[in-house]
C-alpha atoms as a PDB file:
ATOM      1  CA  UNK A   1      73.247  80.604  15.391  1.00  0.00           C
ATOM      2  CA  UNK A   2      71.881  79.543  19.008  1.00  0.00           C
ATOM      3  CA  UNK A   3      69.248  82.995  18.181  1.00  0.00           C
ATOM      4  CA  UNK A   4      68.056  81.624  14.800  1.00  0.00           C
ATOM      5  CA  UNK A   5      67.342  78.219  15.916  1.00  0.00           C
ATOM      6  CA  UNK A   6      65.479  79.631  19.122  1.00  0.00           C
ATOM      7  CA  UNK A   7      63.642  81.492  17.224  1.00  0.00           C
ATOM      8  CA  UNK A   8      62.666  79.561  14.081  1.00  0.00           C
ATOM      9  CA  UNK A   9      61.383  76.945  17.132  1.00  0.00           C
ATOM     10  CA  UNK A  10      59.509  79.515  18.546  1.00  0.00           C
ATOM     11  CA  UNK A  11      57.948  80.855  15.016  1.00  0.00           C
ATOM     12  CA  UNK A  12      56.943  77.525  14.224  1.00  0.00           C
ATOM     13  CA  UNK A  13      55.219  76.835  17.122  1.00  0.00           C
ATOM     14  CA  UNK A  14      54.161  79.904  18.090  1.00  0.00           C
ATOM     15  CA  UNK A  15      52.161  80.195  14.699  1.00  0.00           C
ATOM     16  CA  UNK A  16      50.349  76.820  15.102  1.00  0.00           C
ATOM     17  CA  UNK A  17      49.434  77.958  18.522  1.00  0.00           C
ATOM     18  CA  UNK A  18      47.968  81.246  17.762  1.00  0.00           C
ATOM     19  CA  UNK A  19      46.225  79.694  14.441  1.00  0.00           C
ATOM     20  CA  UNK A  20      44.437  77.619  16.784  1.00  0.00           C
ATOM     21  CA  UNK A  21      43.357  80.454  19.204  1.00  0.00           C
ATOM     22  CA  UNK A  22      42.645  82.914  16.998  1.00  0.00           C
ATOM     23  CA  UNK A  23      40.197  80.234  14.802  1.00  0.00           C
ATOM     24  CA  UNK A  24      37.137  81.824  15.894  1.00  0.00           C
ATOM     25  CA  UNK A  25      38.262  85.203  15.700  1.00  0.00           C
ATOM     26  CA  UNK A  26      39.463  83.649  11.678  1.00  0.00           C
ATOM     27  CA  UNK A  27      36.403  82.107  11.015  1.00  0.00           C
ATOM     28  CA  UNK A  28      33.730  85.501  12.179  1.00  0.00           C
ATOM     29  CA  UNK A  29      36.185  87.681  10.309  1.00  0.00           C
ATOM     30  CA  UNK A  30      35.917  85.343   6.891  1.00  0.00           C
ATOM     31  CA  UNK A  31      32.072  85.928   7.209  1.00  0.00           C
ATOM     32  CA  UNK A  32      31.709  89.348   7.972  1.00  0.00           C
ATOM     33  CA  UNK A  33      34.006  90.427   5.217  1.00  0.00           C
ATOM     34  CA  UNK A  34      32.174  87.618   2.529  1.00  0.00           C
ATOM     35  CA  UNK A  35      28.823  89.299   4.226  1.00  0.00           C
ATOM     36  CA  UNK A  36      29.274  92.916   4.042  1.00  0.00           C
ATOM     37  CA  UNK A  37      31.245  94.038   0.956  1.00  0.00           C
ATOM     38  CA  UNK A  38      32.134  92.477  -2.124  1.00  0.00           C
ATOM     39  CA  UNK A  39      35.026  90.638  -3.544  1.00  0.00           C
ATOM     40  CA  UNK A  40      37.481  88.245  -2.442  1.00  0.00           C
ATOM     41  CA  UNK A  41      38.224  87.386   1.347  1.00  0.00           C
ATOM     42  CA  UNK A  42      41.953  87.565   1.272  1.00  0.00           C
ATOM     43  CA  UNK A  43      43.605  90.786  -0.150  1.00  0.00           C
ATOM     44  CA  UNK A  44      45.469  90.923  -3.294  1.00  0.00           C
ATOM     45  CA  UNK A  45      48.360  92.405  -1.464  1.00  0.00           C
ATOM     46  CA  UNK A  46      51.240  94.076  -3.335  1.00  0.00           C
ATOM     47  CA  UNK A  47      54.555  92.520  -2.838  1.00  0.00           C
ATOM     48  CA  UNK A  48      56.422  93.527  -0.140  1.00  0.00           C
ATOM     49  CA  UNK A  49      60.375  93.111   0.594  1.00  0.00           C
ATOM     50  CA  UNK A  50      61.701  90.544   3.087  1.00  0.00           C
ATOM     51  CA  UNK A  51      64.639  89.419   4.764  1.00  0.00           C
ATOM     52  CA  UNK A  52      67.430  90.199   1.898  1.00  0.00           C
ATOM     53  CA  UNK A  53      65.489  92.230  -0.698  1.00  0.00           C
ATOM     54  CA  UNK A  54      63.621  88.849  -1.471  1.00  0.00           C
ATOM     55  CA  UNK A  55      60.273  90.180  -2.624  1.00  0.00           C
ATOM     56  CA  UNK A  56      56.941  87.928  -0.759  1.00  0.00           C
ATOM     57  CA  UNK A  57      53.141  87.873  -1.128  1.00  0.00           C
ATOM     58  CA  UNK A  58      51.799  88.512   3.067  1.00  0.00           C
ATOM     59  CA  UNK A  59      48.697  87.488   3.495  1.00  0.00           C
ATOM     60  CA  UNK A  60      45.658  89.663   4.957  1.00  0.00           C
ATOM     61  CA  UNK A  61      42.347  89.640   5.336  1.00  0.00           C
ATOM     62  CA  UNK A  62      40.885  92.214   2.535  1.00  0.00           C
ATOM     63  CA  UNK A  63      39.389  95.448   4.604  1.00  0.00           C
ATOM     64  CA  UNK A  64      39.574  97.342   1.381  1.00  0.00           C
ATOM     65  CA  UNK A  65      37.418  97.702  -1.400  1.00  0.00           C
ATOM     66  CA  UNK A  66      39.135  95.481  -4.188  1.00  0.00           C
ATOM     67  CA  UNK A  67      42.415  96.407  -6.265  1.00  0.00           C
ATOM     68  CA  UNK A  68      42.744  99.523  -3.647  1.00  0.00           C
ATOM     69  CA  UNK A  69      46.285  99.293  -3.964  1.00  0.00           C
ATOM     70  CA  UNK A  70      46.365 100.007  -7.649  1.00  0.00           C
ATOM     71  CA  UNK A  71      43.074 102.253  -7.661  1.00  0.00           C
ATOM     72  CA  UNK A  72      45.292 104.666  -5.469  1.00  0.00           C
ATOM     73  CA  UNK A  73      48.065 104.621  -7.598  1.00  0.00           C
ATOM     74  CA  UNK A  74      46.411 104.741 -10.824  1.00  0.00           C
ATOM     75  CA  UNK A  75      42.878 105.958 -10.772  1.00  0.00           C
ATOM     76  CA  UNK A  76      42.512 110.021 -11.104  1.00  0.00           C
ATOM     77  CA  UNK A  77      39.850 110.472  -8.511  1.00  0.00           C
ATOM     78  CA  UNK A  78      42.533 109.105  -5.953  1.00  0.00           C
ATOM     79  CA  UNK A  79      45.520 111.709  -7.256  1.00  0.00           C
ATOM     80  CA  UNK A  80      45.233 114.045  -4.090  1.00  0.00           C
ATOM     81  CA  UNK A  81      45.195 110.910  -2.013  1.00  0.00           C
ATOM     82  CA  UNK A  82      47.832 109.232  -3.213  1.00  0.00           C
ATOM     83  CA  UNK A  83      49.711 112.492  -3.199  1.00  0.00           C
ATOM     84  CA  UNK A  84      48.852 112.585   0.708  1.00  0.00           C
ATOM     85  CA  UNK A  85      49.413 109.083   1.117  1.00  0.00           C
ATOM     86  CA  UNK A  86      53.125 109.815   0.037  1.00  0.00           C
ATOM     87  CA  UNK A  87      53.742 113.158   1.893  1.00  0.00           C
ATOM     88  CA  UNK A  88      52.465 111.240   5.513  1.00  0.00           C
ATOM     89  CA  UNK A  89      54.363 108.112   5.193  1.00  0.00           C
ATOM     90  CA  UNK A  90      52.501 106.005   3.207  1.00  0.00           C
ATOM     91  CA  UNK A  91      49.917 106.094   5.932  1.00  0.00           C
ATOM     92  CA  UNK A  92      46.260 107.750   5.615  1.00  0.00           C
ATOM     93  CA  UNK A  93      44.373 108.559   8.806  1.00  0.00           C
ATOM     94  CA  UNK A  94      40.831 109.126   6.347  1.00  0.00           C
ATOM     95  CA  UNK A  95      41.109 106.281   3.806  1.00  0.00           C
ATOM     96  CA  UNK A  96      37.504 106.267   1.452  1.00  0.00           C
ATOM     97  CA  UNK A  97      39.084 103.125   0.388  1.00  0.00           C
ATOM     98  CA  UNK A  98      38.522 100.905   3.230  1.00  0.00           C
ATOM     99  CA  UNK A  99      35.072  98.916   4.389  1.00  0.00           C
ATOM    100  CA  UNK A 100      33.135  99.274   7.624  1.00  0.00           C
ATOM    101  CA  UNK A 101      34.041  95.322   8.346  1.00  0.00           C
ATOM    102  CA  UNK A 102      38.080  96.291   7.529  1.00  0.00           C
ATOM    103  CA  UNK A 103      38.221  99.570   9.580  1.00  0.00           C
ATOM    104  CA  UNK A 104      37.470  97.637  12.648  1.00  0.00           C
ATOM    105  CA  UNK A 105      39.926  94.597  11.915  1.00  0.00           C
ATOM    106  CA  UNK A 106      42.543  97.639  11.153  1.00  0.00           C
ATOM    107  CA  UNK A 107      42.025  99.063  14.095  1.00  0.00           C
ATOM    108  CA  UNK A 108      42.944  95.698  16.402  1.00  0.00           C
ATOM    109  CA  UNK A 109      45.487  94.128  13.636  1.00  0.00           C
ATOM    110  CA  UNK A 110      43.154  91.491  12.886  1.00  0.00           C
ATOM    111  CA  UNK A 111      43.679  91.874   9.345  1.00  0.00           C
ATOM    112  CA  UNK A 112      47.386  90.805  10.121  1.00  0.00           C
ATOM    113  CA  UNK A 113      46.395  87.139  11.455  1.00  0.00           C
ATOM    114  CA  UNK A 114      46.535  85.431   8.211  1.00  0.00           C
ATOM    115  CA  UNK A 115      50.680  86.202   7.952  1.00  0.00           C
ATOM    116  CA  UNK A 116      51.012  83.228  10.597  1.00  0.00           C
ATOM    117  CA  UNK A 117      51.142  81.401   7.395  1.00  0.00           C
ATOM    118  CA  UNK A 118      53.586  83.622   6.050  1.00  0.00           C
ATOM    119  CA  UNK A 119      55.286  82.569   9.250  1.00  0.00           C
ATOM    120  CA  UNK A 120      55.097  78.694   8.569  1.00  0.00           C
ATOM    121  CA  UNK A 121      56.186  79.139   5.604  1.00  0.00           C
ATOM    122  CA  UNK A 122      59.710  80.836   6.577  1.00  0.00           C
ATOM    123  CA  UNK A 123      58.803  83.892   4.802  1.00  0.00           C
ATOM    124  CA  UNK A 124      58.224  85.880   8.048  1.00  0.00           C
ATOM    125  CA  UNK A 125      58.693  86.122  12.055  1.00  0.00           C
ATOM    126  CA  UNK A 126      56.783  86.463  14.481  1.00  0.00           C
ATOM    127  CA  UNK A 127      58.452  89.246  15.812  1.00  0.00           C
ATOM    128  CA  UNK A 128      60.283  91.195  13.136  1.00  0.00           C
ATOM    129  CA  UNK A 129      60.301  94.704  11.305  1.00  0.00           C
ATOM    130  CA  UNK A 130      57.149  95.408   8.996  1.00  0.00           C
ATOM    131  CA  UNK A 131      58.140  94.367   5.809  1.00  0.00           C
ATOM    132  CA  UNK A 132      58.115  97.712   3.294  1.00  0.00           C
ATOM    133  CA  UNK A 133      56.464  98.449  -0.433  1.00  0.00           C
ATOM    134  CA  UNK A 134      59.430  98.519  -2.835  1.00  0.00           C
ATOM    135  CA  UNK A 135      58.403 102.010  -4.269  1.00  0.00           C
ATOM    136  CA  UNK A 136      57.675 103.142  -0.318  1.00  0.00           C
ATOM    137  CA  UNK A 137      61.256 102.214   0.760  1.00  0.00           C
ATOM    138  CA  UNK A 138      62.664 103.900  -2.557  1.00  0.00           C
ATOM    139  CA  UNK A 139      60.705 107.310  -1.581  1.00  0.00           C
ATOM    140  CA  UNK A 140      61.154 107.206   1.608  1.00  0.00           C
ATOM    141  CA  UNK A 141      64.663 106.409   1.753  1.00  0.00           C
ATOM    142  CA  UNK A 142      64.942 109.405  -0.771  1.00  0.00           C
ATOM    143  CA  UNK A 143      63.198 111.695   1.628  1.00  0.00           C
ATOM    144  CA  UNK A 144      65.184 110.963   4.573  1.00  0.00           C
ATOM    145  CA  UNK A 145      68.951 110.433   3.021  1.00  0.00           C
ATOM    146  CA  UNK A 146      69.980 109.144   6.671  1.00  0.00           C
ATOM    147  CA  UNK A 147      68.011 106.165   6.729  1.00  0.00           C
ATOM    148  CA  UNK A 148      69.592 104.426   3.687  1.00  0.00           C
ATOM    149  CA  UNK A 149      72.066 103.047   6.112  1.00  0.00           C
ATOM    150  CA  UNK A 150      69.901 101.355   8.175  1.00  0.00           C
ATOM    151  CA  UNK A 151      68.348  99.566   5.532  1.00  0.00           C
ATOM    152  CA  UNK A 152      70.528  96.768   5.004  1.00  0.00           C
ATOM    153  CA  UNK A 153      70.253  96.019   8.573  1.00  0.00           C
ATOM    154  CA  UNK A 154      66.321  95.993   8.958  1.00  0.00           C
ATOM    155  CA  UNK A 155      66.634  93.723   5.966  1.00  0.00           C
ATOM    156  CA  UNK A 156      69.206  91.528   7.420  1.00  0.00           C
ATOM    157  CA  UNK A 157      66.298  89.734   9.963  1.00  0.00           C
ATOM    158  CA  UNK A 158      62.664  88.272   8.283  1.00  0.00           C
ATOM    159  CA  UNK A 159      60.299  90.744   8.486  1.00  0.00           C
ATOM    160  CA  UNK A 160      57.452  90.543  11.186  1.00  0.00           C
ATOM    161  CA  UNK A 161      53.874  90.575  12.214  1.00  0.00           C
ATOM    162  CA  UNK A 162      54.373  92.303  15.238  1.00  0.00           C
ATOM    163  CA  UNK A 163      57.589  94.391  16.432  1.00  0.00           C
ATOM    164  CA  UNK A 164      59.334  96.979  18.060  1.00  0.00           C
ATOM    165  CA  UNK A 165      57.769  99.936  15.918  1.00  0.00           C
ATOM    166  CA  UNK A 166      53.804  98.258  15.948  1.00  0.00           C
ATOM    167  CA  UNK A 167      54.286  98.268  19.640  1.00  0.00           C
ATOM    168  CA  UNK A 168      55.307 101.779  19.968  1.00  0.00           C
ATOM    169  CA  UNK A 169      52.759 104.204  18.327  1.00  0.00           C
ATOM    170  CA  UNK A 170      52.085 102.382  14.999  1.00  0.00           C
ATOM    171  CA  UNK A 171      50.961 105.081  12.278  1.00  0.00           C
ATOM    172  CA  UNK A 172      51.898 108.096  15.142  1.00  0.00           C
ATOM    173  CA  UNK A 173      55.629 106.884  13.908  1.00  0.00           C
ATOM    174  CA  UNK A 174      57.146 108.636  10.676  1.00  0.00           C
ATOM    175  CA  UNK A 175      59.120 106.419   8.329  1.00  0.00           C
ATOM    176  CA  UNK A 176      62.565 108.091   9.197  1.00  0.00           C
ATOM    177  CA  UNK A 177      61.775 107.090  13.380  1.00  0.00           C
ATOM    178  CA  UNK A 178      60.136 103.582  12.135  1.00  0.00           C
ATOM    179  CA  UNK A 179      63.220 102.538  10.436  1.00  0.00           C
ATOM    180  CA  UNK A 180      65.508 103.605  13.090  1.00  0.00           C
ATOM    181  CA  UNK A 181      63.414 101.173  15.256  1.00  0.00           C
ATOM    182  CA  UNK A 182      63.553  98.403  13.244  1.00  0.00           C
ATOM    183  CA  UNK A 183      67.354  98.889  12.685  1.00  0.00           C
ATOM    184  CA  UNK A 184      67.513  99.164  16.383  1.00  0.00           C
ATOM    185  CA  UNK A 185      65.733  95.629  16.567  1.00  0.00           C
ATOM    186  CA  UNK A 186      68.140  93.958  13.697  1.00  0.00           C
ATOM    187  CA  UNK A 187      70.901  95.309  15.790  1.00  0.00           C
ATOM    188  CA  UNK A 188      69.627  94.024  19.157  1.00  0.00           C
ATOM    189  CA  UNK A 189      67.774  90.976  18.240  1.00  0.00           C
ATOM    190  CA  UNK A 190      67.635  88.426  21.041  1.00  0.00           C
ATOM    191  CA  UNK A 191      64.382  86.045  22.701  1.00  0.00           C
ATOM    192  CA  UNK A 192      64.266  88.772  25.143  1.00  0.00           C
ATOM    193  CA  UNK A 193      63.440  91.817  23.523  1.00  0.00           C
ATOM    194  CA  UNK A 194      61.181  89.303  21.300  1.00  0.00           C
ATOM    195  CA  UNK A 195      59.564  88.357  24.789  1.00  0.00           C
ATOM    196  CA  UNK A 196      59.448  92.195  25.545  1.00  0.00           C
ATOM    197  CA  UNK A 197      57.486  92.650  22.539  1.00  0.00           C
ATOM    198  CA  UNK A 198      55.156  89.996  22.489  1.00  0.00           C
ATOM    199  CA  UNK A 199      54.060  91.135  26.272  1.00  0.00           C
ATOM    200  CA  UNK A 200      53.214  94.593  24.849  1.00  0.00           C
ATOM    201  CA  UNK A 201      51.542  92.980  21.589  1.00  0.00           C
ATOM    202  CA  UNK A 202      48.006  92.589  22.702  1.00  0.00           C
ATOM    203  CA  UNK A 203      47.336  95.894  24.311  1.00  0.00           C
ATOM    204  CA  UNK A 204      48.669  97.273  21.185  1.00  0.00           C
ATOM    205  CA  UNK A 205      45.743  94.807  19.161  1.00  0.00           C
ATOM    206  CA  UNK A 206      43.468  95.952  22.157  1.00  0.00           C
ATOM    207  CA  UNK A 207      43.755 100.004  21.966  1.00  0.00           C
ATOM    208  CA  UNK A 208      44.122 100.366  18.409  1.00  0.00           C
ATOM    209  CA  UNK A 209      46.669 103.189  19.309  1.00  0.00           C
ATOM    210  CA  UNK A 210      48.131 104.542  16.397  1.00  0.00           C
ATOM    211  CA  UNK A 211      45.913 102.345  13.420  1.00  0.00           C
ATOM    212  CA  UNK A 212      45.160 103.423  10.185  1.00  0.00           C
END
């Protein structure tokens, strides 16, 4: 109980804080995207799955090209694509789907900032686990049989925008290693591995190491 209250303080905060540094960093992102590809600034991101199996909206800057989450899916020019999107865990180091502006703002997480409101609104952390696709946890989980007990307990804590596995190799992690991380964290959760974390956060945003 004494955890949760620390750390809803802290998320609350925290978020108005950060909103407020990273304005300008908000504002020249909103007008390079509007500026050098079409459609909408925000992404029309998929649902993911928080804290419970309740299903959310995050928000993100767009650095696709629009309905890429579908197109991939759906579209037969992406089939070999998607078919290597699911073999790597869900992650694609060559993407033809994402814009000049939204390869850079991959790269340093800025495409991330916008889930401080996801934050205010209580659907997120701070510092959490990356909240997973539905069909990626249903593949993955199928994939790697051992991880299906560690599910319930990275979905026992709100996901996050930053966390033990973004801090330690990013897309370099495989799903099966990523979850045991983020069980890890659900298991150990306390201010000062969250501390721990948000000291190695910005060299992570810095490097890029590990982006897609």
């Amino acid at each position: 109980m004494y955890f949760e209250v620390i750390k809803k303080t802290i998320d609350i905060v925290g978020a108005f804080i950060l909103l407020i540094i990273f304005s300008p960093v908000i504002l020249a992102t909103m007008v390079a995207i509007k500026l050098t590809s079409d459609g909408p600034i925000f992404a029309d991101t998929p649902a993911r799955v928080g804290k419970g199996g309740k299903s959310f909206h995050p928000y993100k800057f767009r650095s696709m090209i629009v309905n890429a989450h579908n197109l991939l899916r759906q579209d037969p020019r992406f089939k070999k694509l998607y078919q290597e999107y699911r073999k790597s865990s869900y992650k694609l180091h060559e993407d033809p789907r994402i814009t000049k502006v939204g390869r850079f703002i991959r790269k340093h997480s800025i495409d991330e900032v916008p889930q401080l409101l996801n934050v205010l609104k209580g659907e997120m952390s701070i510092v959490g686990p990356r909240p997973y696709y539905p069909d990626e946890l249903k593949e993955q989980t199928a994939k790697y049989p051992q991880t299906k007990k560690l599910l319930n307990e990275v979905l026992s804590v709100r996901p996050g925008i930053t966390g033990f596995w973004q801090v330690s190799g990013r897309s370099e992690v495989n799903f099966d290693k990523r979850i045991e991380m983020d069980a890890y964290y659900a298991r150990k959760k306390s201010i000062w591995l969250d501390i721990l974390i948000l000291l190695k956060t910005p060299w992570a945003m810095i490097s890029g190491k590990g982006a897609v």
